[in-house]
C-alpha atoms as a PDB file:
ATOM      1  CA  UNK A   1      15.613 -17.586   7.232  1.00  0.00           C
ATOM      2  CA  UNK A   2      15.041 -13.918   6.995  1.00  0.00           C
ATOM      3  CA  UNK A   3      12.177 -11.693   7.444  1.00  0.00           C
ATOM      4  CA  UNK A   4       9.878  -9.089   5.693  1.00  0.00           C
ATOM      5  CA  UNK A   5       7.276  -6.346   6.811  1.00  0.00           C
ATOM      6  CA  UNK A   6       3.793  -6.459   5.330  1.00  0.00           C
ATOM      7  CA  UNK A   7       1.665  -3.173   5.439  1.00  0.00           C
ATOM      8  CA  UNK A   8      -1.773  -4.438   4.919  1.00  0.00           C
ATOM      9  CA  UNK A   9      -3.165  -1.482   2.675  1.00  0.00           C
ATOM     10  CA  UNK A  10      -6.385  -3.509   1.708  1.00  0.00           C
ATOM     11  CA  UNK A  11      -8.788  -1.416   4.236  1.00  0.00           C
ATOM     12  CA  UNK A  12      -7.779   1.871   2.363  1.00  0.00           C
ATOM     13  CA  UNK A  13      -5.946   1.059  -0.930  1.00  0.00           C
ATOM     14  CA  UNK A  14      -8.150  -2.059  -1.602  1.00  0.00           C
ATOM     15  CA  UNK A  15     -11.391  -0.867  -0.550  1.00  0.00           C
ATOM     16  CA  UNK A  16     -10.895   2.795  -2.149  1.00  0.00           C
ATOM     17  CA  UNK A  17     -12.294   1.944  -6.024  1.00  0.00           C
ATOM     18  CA  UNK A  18     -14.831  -0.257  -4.729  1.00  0.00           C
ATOM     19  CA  UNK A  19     -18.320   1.017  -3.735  1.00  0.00           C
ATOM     20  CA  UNK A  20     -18.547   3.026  -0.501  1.00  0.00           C
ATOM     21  CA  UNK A  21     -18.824   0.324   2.692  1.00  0.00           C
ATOM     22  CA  UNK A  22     -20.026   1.121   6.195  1.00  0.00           C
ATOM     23  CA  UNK A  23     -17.563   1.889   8.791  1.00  0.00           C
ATOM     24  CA  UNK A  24     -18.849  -0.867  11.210  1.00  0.00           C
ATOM     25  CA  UNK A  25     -17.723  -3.246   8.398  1.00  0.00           C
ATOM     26  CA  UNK A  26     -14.527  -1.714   7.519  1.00  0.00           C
ATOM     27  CA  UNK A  27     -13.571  -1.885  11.007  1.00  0.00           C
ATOM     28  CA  UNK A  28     -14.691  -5.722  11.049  1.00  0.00           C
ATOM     29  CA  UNK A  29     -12.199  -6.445   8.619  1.00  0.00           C
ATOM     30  CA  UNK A  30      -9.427  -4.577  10.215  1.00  0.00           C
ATOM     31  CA  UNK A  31     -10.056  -6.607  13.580  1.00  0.00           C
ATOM     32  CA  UNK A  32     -10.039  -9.694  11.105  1.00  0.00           C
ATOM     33  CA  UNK A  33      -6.846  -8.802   9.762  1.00  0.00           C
ATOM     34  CA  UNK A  34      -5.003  -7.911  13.434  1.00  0.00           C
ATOM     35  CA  UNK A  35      -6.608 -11.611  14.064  1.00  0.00           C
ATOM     36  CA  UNK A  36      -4.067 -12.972  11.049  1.00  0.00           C
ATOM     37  CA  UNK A  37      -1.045 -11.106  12.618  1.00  0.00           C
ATOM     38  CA  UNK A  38      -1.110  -8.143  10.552  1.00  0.00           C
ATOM     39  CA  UNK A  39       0.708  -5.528  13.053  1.00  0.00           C
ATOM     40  CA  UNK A  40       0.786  -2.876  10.284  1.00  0.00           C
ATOM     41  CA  UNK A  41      -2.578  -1.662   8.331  1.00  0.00           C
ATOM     42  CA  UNK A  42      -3.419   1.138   6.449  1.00  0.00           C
ATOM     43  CA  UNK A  43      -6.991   1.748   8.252  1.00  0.00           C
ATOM     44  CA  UNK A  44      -8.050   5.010   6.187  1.00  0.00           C
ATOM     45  CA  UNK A  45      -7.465   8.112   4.302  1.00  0.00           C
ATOM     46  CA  UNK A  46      -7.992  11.497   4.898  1.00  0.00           C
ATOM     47  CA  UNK A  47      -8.856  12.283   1.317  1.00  0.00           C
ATOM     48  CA  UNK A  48     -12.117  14.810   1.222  1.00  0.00           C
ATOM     49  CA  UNK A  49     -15.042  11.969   0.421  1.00  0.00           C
ATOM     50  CA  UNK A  50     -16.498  13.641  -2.206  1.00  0.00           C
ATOM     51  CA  UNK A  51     -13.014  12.805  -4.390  1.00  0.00           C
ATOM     52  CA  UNK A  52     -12.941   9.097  -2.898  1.00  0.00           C
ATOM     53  CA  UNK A  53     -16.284   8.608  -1.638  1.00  0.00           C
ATOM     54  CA  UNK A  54     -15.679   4.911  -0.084  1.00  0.00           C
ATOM     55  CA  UNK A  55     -12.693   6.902   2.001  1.00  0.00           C
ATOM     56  CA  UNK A  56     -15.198   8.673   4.056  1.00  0.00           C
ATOM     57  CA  UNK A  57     -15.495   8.548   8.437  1.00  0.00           C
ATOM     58  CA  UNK A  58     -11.650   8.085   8.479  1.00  0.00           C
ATOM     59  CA  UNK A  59     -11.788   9.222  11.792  1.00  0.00           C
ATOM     60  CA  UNK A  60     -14.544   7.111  13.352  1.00  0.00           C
ATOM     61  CA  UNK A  61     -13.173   4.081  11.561  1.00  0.00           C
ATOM     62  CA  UNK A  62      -9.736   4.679  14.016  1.00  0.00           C
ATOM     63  CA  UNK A  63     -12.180   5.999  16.925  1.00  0.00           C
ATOM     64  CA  UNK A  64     -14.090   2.569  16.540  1.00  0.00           C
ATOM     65  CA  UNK A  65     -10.713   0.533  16.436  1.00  0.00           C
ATOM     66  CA  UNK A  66      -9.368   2.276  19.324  1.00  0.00           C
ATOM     67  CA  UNK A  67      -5.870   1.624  20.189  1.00  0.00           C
ATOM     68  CA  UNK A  68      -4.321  -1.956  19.033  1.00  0.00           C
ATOM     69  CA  UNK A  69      -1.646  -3.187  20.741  1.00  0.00           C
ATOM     70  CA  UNK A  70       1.420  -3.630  18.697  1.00  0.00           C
ATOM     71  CA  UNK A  71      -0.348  -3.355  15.756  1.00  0.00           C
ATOM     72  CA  UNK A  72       0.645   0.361  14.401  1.00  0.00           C
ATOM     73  CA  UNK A  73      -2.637   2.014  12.284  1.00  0.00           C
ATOM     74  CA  UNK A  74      -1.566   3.889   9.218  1.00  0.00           C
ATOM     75  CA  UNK A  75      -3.660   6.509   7.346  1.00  0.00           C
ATOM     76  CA  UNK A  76      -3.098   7.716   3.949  1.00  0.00           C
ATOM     77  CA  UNK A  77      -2.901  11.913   3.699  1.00  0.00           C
ATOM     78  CA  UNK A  78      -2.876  13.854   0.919  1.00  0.00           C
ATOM     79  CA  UNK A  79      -2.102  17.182   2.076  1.00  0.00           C
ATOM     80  CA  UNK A  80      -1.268  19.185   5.560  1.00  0.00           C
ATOM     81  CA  UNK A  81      -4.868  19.781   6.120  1.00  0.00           C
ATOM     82  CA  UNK A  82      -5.066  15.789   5.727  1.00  0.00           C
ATOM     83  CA  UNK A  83      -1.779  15.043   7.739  1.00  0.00           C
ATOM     84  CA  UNK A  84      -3.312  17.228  10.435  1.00  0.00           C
ATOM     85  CA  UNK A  85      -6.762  15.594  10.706  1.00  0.00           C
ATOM     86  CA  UNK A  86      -4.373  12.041  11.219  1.00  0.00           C
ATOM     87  CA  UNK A  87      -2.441  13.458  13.812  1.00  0.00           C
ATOM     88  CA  UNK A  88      -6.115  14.622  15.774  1.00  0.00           C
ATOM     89  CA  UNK A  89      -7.533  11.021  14.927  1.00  0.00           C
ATOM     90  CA  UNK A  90      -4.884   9.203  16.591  1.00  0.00           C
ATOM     91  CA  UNK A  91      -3.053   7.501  14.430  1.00  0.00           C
ATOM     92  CA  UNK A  92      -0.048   5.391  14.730  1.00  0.00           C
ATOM     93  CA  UNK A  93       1.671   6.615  11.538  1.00  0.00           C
ATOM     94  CA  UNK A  94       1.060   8.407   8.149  1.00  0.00           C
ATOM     95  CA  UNK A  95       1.536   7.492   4.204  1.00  0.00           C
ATOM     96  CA  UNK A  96       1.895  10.837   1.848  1.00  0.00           C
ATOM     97  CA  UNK A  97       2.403  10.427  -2.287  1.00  0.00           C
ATOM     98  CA  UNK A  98       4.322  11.725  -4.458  1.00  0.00           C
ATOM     99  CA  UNK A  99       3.986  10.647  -8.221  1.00  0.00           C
ATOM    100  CA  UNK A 100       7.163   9.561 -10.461  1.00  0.00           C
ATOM    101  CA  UNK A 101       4.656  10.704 -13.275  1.00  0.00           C
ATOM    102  CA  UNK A 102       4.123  14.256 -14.472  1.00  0.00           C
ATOM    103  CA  UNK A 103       0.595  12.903 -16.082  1.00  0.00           C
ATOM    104  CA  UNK A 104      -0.555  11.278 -13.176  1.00  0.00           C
ATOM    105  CA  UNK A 105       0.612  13.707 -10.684  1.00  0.00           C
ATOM    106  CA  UNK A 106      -1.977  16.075 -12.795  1.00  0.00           C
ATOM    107  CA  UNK A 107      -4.785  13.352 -13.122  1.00  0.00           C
ATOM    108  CA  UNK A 108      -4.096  12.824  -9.242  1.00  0.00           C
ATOM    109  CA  UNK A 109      -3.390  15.955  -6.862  1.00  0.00           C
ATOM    110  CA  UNK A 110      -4.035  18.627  -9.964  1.00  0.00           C
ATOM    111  CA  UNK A 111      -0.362  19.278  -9.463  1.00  0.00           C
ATOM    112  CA  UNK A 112       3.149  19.320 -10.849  1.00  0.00           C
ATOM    113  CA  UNK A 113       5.742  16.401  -9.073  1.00  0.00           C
ATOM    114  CA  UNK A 114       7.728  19.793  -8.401  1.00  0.00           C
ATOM    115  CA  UNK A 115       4.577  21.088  -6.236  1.00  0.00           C
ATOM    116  CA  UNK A 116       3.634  17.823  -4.717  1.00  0.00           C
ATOM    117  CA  UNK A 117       7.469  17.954  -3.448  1.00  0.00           C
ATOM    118  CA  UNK A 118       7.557  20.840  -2.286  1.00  0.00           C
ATOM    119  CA  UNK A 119       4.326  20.522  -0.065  1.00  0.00           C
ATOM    120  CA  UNK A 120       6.144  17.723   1.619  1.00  0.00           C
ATOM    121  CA  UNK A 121       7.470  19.585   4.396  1.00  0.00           C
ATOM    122  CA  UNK A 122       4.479  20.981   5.567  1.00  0.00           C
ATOM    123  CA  UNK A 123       2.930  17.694   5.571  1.00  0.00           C
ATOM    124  CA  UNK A 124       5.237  16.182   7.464  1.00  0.00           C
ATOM    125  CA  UNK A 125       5.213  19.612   9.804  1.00  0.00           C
ATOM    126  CA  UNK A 126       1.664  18.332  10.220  1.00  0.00           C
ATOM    127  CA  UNK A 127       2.007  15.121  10.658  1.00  0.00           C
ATOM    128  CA  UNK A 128       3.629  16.162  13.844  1.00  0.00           C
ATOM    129  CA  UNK A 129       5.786  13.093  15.770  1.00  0.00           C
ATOM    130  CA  UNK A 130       3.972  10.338  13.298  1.00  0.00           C
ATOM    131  CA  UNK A 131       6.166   8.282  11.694  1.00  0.00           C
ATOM    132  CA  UNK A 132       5.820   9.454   7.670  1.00  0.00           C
ATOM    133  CA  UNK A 133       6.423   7.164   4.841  1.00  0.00           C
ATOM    134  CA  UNK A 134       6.291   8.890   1.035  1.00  0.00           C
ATOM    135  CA  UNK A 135       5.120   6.355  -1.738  1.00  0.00           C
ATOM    136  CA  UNK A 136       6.257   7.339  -5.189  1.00  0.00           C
ATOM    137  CA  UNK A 137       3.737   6.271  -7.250  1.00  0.00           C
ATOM    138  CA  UNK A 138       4.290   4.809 -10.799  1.00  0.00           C
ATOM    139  CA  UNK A 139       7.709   4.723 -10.292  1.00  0.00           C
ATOM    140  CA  UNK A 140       7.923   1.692 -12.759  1.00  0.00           C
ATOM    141  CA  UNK A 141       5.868   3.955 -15.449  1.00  0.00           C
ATOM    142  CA  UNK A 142       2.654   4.800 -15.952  1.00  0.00           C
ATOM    143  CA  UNK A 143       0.218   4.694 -19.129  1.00  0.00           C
ATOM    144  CA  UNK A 144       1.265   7.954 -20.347  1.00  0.00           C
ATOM    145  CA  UNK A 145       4.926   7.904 -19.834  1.00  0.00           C
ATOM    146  CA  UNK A 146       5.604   3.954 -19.466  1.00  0.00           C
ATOM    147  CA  UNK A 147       9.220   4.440 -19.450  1.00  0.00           C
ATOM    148  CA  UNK A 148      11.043   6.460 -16.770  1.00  0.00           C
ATOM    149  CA  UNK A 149      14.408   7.031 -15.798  1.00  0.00           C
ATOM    150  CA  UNK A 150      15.657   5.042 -12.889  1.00  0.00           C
ATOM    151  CA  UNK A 151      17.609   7.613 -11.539  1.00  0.00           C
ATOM    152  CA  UNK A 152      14.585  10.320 -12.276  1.00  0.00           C
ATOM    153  CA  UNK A 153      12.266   8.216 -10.168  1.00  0.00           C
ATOM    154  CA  UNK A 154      15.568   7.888  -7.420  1.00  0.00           C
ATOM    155  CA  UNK A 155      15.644  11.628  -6.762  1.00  0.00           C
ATOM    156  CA  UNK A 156      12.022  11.876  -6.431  1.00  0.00           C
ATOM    157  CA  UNK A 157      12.664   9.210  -3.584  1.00  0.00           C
ATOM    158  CA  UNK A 158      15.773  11.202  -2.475  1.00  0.00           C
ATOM    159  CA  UNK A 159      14.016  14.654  -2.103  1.00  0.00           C
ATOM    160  CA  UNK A 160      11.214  12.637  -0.098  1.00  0.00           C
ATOM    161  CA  UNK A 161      14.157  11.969   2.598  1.00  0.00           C
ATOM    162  CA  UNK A 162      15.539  15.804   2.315  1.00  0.00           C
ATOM    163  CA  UNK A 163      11.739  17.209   3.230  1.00  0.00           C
ATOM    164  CA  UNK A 164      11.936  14.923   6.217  1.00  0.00           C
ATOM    165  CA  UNK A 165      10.580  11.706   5.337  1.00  0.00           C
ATOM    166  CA  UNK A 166      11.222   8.651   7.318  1.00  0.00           C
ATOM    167  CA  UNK A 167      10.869   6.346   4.891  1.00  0.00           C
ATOM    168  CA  UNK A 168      10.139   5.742   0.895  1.00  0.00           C
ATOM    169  CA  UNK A 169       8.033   3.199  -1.022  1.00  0.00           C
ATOM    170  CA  UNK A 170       7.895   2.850  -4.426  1.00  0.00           C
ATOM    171  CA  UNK A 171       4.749   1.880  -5.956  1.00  0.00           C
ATOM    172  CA  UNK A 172       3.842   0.271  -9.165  1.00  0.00           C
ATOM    173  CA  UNK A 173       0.339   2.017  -9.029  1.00  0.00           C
ATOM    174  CA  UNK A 174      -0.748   0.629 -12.748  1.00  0.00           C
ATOM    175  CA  UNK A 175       1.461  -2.475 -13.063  1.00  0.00           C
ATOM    176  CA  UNK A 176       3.855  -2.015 -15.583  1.00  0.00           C
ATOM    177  CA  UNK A 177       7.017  -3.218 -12.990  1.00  0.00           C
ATOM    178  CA  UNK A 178       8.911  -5.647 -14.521  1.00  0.00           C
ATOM    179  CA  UNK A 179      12.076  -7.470 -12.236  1.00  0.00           C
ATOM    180  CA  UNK A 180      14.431  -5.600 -14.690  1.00  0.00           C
ATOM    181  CA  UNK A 181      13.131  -2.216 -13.786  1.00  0.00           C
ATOM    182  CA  UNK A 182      12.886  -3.288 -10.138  1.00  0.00           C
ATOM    183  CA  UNK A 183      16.586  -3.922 -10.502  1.00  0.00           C
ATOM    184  CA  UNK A 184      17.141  -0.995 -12.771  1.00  0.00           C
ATOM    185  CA  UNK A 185      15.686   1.250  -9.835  1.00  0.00           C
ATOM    186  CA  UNK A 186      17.160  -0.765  -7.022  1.00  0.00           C
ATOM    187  CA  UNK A 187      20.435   0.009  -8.532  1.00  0.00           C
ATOM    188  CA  UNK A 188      19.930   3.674  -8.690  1.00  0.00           C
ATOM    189  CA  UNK A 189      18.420   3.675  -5.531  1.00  0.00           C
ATOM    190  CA  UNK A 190      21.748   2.478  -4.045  1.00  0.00           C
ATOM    191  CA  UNK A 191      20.686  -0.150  -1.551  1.00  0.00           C
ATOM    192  CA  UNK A 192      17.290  -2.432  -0.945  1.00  0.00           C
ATOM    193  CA  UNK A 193      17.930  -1.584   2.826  1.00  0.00           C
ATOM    194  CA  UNK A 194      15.092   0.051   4.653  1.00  0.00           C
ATOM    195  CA  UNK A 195      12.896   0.440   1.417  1.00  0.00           C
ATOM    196  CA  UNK A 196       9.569  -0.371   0.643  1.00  0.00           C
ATOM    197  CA  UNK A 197       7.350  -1.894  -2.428  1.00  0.00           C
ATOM    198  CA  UNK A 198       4.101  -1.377  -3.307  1.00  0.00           C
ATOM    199  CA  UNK A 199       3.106  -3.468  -6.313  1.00  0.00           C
ATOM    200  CA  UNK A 200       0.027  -4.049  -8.185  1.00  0.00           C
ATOM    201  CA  UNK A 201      -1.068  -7.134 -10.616  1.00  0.00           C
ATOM    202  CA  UNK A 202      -2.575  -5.633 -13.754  1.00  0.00           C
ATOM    203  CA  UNK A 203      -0.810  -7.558 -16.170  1.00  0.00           C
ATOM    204  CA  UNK A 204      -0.130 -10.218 -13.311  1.00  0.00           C
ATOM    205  CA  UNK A 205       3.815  -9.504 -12.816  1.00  0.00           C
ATOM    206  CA  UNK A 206       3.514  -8.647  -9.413  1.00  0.00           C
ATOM    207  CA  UNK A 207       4.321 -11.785  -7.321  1.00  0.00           C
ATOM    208  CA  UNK A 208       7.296 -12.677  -9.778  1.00  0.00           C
ATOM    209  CA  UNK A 209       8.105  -8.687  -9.104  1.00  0.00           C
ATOM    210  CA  UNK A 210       7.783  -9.320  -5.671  1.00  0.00           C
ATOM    211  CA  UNK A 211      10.329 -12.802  -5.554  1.00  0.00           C
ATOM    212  CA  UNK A 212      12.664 -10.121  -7.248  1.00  0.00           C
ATOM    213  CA  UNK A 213      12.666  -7.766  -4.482  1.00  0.00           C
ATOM    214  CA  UNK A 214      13.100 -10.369  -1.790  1.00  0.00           C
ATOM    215  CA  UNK A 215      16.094 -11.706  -4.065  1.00  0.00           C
ATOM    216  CA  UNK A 216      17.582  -8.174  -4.287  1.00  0.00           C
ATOM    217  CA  UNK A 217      17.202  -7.762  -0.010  1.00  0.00           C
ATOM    218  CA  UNK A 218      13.976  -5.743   0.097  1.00  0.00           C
ATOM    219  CA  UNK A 219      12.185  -6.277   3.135  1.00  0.00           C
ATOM    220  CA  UNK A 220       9.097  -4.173   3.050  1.00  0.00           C
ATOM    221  CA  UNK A 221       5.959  -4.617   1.059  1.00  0.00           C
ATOM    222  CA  UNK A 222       2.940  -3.424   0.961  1.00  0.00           C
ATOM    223  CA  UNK A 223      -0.166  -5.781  -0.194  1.00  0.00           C
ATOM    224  CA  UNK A 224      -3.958  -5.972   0.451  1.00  0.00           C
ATOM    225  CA  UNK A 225      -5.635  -8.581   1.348  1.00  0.00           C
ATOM    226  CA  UNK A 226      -7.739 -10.688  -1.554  1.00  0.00           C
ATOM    227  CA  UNK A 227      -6.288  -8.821  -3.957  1.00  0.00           C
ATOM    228  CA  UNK A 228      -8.268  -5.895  -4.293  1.00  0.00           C
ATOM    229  CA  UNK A 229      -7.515  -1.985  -4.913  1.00  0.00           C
ATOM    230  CA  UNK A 230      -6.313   0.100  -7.897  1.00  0.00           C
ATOM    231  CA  UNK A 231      -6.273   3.863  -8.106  1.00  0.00           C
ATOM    232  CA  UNK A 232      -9.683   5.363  -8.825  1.00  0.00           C
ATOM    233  CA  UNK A 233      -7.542   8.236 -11.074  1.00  0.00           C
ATOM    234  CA  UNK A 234      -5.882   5.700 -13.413  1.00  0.00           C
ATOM    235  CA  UNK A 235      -8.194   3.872 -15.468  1.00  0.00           C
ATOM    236  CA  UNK A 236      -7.774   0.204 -15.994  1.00  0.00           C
ATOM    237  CA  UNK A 237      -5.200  -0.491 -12.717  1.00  0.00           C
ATOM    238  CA  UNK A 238      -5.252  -3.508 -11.504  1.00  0.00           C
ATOM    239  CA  UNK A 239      -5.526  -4.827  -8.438  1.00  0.00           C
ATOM    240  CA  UNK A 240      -2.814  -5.116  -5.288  1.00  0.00           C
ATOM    241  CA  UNK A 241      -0.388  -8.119  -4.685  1.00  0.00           C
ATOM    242  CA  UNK A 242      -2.702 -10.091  -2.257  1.00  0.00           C
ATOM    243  CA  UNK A 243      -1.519 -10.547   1.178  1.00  0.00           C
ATOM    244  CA  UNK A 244      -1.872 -13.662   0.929  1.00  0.00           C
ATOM    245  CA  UNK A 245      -0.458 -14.666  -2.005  1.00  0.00           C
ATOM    246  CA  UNK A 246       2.803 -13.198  -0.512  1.00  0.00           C
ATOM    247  CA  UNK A 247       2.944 -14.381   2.945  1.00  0.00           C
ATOM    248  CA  UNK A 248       2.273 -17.977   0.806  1.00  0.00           C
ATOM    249  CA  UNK A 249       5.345 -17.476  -1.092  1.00  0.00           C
ATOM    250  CA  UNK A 250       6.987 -16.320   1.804  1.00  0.00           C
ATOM    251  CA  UNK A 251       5.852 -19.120   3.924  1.00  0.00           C
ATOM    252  CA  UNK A 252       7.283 -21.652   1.421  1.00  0.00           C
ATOM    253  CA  UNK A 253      10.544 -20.104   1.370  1.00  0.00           C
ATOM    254  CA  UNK A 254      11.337 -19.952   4.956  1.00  0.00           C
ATOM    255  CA  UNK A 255      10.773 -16.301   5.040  1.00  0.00           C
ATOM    256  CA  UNK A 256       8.972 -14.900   8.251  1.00  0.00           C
ATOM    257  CA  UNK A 257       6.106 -12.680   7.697  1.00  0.00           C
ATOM    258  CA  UNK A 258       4.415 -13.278  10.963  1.00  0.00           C
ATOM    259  CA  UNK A 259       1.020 -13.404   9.669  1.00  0.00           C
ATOM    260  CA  UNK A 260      -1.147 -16.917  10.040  1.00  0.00           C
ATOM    261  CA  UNK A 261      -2.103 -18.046   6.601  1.00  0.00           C
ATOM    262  CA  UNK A 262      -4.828 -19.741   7.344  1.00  0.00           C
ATOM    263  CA  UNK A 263      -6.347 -16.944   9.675  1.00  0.00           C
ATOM    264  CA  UNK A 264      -5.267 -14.643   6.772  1.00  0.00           C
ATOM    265  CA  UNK A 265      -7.790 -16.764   4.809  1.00  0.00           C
ATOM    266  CA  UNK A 266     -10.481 -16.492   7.528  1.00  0.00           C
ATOM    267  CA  UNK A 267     -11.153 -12.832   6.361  1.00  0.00           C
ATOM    268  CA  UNK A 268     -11.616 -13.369   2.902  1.00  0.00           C
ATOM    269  CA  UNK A 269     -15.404 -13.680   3.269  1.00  0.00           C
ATOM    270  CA  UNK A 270     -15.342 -10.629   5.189  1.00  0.00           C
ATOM    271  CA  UNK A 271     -13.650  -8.486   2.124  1.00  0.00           C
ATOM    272  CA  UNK A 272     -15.909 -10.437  -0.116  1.00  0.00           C
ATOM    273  CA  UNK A 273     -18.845  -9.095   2.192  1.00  0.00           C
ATOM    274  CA  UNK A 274     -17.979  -6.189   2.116  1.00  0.00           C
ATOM    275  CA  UNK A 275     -17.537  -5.428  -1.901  1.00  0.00           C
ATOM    276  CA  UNK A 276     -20.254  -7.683  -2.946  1.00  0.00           C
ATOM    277  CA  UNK A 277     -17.655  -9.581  -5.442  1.00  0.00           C
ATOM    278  CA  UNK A 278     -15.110 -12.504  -4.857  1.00  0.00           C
ATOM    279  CA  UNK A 279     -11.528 -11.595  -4.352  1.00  0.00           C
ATOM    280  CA  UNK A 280      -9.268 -12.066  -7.144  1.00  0.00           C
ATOM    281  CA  UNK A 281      -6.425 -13.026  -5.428  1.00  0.00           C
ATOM    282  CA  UNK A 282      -5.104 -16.991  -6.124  1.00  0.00           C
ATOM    283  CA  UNK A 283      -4.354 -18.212  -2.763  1.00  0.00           C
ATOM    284  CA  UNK A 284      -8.264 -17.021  -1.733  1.00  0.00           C
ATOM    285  CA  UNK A 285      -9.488 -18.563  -4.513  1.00  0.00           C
ATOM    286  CA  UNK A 286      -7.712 -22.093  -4.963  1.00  0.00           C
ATOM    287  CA  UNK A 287      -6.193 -21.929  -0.862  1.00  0.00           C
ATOM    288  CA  UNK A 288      -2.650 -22.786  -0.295  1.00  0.00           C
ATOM    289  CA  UNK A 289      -0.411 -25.744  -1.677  1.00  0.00           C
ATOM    290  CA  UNK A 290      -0.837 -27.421   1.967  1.00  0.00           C
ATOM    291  CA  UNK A 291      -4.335 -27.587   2.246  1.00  0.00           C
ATOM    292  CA  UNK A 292      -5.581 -30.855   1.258  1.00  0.00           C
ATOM    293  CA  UNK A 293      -8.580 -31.405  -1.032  1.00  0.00           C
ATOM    294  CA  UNK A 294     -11.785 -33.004   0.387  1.00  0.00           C
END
């Protein structure tokens, strides 16, 4: 039996395309979530609210959360200026990106991979003594170059860890990860220790992606719960792996997650409450294998 991290992204990552929702409510589901076990969410980003408008009162959504403990809050920066504002709010730890993808990177940040890299260290400067993980984003490809080189994606990764991050994720930000090129970039990766996933379910790969990465040793995902998210600068990106279609899967194959299902379940009306639309994930809509019909 062996166990895995979930970072519960769906209070920034799934709530960021949808339209803008109170902080009062965003901070609802957040205690709903540290109710289901979660002990590491992405609360907010730092992202200026007139680019990501349903981003906006970062830093009253962690005043009005206030410390949790053992639960570590993460917040999503996208520059020093961003990294610094985290560090003032109180955060636990930080998320910075870096794209795999020259044409995203542009559609993104306005800037090269090559600039976005080299503004890492003074993020991370920023950041201060928070813990800061870089997520490569469509490191599986992306709509305008849907095939990258493995080891391309690998030094973007690599040059992450030289500026002085702590850890790397790589993110299928517009779900076109398949388990091949999980493998493929796995391999040129060198080892599944320590690193992290972030997959989406556009073309609904990303549980069978996920089973891939727990069969390869990765330990670390990130998912959001119900399902939602998708980047607001890539048109047509689907979705996150839903929390709790992962900690079902894991749950059925001994793995610990230490998240309560059921709970888990408990704050799917909240997230539905909150976007005005029901969650597309499959274990919130049809409920787990265990649950007995009526």
């Amino acid at each position: 039996m062996g166990t895995v991290t979930i970072r519960e992204v769906g209070p920034r990552d799934g709530l960021q395309s949808e339209h803008p929702t109170d902080v009062s409510g965003r901070i609802n589901l957040i205690r709903a979530l540290v109710e289901a076990g979660c002990k590491d969410i992405e609360v907010c980003s730092f992202v200026s609210p007139q680019a990501v408008p349903a981003m906006a009162g970062a830093a009253d959504v962690v005043a009005g959360l206030g410390r949790l403990e053992g639960v570590r809050r993460w917040a999503l920066v996208p520059n020093a200026r961003g990294a610094a504002l985290a560090l003032e709010s109180g955060v636990d730890a930080v998320t910075a990106t870096v794209s795999a993808s020259e044409s995203y990177s542009q559609k993104n940040t306005h800037r090269s991979i090559a600039e976005t890299v080299q503004e890492l260290p003074s993020i991370i400067g920023a950041a201060g003594r928070l813990p800061v993980d870089v997520v490569v984003s469509c490191a599986f490809g992306s709509p305008w170059e849907p095939e990258l080189d493995a080891d391309d994606v690998a030094a973007v990764g690599r040059s992450a860890l030289e500026a002085g991050a702590t850890a790397v994720t790589f993110a299928d930000t517009t779900g076109t990860a398949l388990p091949d090129r999980l493998e493929r970039l796995i391999e040129a990766w060198g080892t599944a220790k320590g690193v992290g996933v972030h997959l989406h379910d556009t073309r609904g790969t990303a549980l069978v992606n996920a089973y891939r990465a727990l069969q390869l040793g990765i330990d670390r995902f990130d998912t959001a719960v119900g399902g939602l998210g998708g980047s607001p600068f890539a048109a047509g990106a689907g979705g996150n792996l839903a929390t709790e279609d992962l900690v079902h899967l894991c749950d059925g194959m001994g793995i610990v997650t230490g998240i309560d299902l059921e709970r888990l379940l408990d704050a799917i009306p909240v997230v539905e409450g909150l976007v005005g639309h029901e969650a597309p994930g499959r274990v919130a809509r049809h409920g787990p294998r265990t649950r007995r019909a009526d």
